[in-house]
N, C-alpha and C. Protein backbone atom coordinates (compact mmCIF):
# COMPACT_ATOMS: atom_id res chain seq x y z
N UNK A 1 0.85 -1.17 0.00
CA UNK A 1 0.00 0.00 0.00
C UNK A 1 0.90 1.24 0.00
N UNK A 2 0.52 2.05 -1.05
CA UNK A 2 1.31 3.50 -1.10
C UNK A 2 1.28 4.24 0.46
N UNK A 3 1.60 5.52 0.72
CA UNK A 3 1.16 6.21 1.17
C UNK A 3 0.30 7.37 0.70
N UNK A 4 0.05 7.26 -0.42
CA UNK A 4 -1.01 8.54 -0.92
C UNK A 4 -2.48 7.14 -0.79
N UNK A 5 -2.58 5.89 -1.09
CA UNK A 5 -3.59 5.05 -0.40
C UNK A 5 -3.86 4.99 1.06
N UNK A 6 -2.58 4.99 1.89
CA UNK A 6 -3.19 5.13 3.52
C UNK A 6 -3.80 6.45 3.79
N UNK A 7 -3.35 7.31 3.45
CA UNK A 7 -3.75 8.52 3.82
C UNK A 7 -5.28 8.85 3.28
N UNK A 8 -5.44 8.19 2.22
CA UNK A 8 -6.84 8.53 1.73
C UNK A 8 -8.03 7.92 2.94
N UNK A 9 -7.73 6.50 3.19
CA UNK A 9 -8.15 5.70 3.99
C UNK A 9 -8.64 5.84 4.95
N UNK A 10 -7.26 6.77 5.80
CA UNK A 10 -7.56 7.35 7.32
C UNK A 10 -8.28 8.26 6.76
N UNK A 11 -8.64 9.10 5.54
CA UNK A 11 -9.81 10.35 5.77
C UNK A 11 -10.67 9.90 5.34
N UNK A 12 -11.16 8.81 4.75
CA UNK A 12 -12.17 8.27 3.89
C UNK A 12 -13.70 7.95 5.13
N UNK A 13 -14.84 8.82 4.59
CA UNK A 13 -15.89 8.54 5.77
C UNK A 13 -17.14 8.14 5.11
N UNK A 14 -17.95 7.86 6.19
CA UNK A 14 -19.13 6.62 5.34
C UNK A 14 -20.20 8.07 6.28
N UNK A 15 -21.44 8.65 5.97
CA UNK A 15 -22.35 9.03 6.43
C UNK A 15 -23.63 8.22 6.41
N UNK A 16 -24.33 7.34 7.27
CA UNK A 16 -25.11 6.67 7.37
C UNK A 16 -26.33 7.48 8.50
N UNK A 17 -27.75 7.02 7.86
CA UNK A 17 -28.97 7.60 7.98
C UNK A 17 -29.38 6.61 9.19
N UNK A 18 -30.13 6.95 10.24
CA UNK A 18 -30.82 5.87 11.22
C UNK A 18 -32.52 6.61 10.82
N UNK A 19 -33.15 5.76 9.99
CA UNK A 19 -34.05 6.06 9.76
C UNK A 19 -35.22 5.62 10.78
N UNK A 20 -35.06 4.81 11.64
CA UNK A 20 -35.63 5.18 12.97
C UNK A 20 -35.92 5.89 13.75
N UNK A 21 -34.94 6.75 13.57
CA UNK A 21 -34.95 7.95 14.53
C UNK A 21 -34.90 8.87 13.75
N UNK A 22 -34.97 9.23 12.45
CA UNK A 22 -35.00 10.25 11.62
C UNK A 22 -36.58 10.84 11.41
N UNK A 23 -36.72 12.10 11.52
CA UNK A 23 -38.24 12.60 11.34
C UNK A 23 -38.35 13.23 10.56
N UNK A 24 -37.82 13.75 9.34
CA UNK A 24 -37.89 14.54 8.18
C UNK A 24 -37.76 15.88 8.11
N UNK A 25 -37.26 16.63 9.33
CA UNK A 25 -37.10 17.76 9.16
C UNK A 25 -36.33 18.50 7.92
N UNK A 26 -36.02 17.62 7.10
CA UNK A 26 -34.80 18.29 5.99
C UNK A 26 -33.18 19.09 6.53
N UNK A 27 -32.97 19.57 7.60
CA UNK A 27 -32.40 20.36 8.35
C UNK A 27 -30.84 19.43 7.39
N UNK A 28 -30.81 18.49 7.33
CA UNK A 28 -29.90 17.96 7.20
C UNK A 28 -29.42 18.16 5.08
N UNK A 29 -30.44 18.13 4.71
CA UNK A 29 -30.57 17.95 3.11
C UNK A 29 -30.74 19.47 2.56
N UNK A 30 -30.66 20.48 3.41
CA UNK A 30 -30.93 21.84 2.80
C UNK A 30 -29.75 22.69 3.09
N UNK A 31 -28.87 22.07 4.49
CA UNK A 31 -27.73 22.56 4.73
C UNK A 31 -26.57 21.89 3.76
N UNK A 32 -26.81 20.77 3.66
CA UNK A 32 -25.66 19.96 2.89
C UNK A 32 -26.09 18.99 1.91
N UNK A 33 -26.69 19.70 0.56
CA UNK A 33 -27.05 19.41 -0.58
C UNK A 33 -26.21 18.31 -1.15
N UNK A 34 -24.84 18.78 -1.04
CA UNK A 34 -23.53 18.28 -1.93
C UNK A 34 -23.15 16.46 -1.43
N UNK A 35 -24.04 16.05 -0.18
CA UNK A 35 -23.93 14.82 0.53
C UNK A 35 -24.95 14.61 0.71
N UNK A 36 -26.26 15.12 0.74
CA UNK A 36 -27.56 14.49 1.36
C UNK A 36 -28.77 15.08 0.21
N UNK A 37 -29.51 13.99 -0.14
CA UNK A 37 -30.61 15.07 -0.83
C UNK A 37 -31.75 14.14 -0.45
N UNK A 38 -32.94 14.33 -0.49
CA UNK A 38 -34.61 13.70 -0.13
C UNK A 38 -35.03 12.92 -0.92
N UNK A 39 -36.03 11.72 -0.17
CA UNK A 39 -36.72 11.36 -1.24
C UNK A 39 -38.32 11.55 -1.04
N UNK A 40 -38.97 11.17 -1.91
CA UNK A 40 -40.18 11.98 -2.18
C UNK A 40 -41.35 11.85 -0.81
N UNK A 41 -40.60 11.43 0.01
CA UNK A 41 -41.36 11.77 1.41
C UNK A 41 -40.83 12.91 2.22
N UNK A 42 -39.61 13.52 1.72
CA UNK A 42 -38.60 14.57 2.28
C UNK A 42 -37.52 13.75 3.45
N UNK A 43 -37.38 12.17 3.53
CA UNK A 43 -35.85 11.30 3.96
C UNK A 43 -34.88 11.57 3.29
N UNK A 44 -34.01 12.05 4.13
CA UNK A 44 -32.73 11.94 3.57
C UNK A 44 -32.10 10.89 3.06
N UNK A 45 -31.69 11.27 1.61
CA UNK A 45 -30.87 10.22 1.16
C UNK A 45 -29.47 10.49 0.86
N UNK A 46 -28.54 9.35 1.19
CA UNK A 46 -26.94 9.67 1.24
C UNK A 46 -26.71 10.06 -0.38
N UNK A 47 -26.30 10.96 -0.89
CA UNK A 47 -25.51 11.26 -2.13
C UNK A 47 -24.83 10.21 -2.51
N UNK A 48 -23.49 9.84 -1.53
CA UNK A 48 -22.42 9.69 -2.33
C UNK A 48 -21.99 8.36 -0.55
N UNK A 49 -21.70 7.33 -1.40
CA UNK A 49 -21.61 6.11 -0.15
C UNK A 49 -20.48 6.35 0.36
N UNK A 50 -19.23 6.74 -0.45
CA UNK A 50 -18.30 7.11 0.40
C UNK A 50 -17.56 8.34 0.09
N UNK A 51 -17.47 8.86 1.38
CA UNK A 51 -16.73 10.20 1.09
C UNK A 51 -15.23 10.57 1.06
N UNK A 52 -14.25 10.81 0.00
CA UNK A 52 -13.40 10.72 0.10
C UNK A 52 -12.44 12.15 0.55
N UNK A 53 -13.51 13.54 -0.37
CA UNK A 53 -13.28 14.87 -0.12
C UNK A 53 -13.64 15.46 0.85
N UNK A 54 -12.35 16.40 1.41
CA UNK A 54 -11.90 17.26 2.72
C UNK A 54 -13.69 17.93 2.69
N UNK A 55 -13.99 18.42 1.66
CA UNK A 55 -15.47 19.51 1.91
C UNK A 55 -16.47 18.54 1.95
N UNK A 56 -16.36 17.29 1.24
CA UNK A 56 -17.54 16.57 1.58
C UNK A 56 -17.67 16.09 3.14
N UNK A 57 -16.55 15.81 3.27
CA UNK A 57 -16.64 15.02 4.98
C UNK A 57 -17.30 16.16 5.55
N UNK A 58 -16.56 17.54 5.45
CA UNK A 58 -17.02 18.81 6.30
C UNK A 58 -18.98 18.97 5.99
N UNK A 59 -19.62 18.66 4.84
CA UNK A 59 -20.68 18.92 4.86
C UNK A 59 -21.28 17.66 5.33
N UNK A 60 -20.96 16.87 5.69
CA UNK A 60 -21.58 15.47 6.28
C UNK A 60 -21.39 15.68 7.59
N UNK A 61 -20.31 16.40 8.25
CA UNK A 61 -20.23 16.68 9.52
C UNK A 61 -21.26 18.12 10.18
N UNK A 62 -21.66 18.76 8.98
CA UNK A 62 -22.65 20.12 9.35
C UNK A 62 -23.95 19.55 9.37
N UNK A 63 -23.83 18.51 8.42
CA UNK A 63 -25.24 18.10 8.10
C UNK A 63 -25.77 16.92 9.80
N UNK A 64 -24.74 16.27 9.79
CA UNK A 64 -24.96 15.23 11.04
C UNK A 64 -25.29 16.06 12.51
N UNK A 65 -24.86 17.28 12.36
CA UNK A 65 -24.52 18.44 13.81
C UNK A 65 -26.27 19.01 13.93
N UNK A 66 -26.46 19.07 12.58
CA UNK A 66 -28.23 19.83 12.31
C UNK A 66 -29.06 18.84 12.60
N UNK A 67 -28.46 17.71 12.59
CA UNK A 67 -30.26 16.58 13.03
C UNK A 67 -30.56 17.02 14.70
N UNK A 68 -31.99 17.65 14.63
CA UNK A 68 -32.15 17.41 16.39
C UNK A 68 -32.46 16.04 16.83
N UNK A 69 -32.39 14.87 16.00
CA UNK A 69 -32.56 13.85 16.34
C UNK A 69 -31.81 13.03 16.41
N UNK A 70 -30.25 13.19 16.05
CA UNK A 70 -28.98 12.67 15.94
C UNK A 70 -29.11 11.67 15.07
N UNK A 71 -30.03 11.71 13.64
CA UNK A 71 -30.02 10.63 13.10
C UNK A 71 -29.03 10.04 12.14
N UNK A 72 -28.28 10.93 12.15
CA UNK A 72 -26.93 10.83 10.73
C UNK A 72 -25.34 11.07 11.92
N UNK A 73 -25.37 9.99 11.47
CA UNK A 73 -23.81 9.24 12.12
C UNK A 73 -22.29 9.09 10.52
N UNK A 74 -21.50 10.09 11.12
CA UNK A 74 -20.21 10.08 10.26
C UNK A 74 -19.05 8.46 10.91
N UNK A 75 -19.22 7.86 9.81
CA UNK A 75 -18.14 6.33 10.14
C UNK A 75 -17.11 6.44 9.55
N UNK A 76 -16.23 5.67 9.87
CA UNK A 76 -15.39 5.17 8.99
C UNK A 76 -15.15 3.65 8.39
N UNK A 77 -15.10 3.49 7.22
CA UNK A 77 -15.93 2.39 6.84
C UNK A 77 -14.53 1.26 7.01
């Protein structure tokens, strides 16, 4: 494994939905378009399964901060 592959690795993040606990406020899909967008009930749906870009992680991390329901969890996969 290179080191331009580890390094991607350690930043590489998964944003996953707990649709259990998710109530549709959008809060999450209007702040951070570029990672989250709705589906025709207004649930968030993940964009992009894995995130590899510095601004995407950052809008998956604004977007996860806006649920008042803590339903969007940043992983690492």
């Amino acid at each position: 494994m290179t080191t331009h592959d580890t390094e991607t690795q350690h930043r590489t993040r998964r944003l996953v939905v707990d649709r259990s606990a998710c109530a549709g406020h959008g809060l999450c899909y209007s702040r951070s378009p570029e990672v989250v967008d709705c589906d025709d009930s207004g649930y968030p749906v993940i964009v992009e399964e894995v995130l590899e870009r510095t601004e995407h992680i950052a809008a998956a991390e604004e977007a996860a901060a806006m649920c008042p329901e803590r339903a969007l969890t940043l992983e690492s996969p």
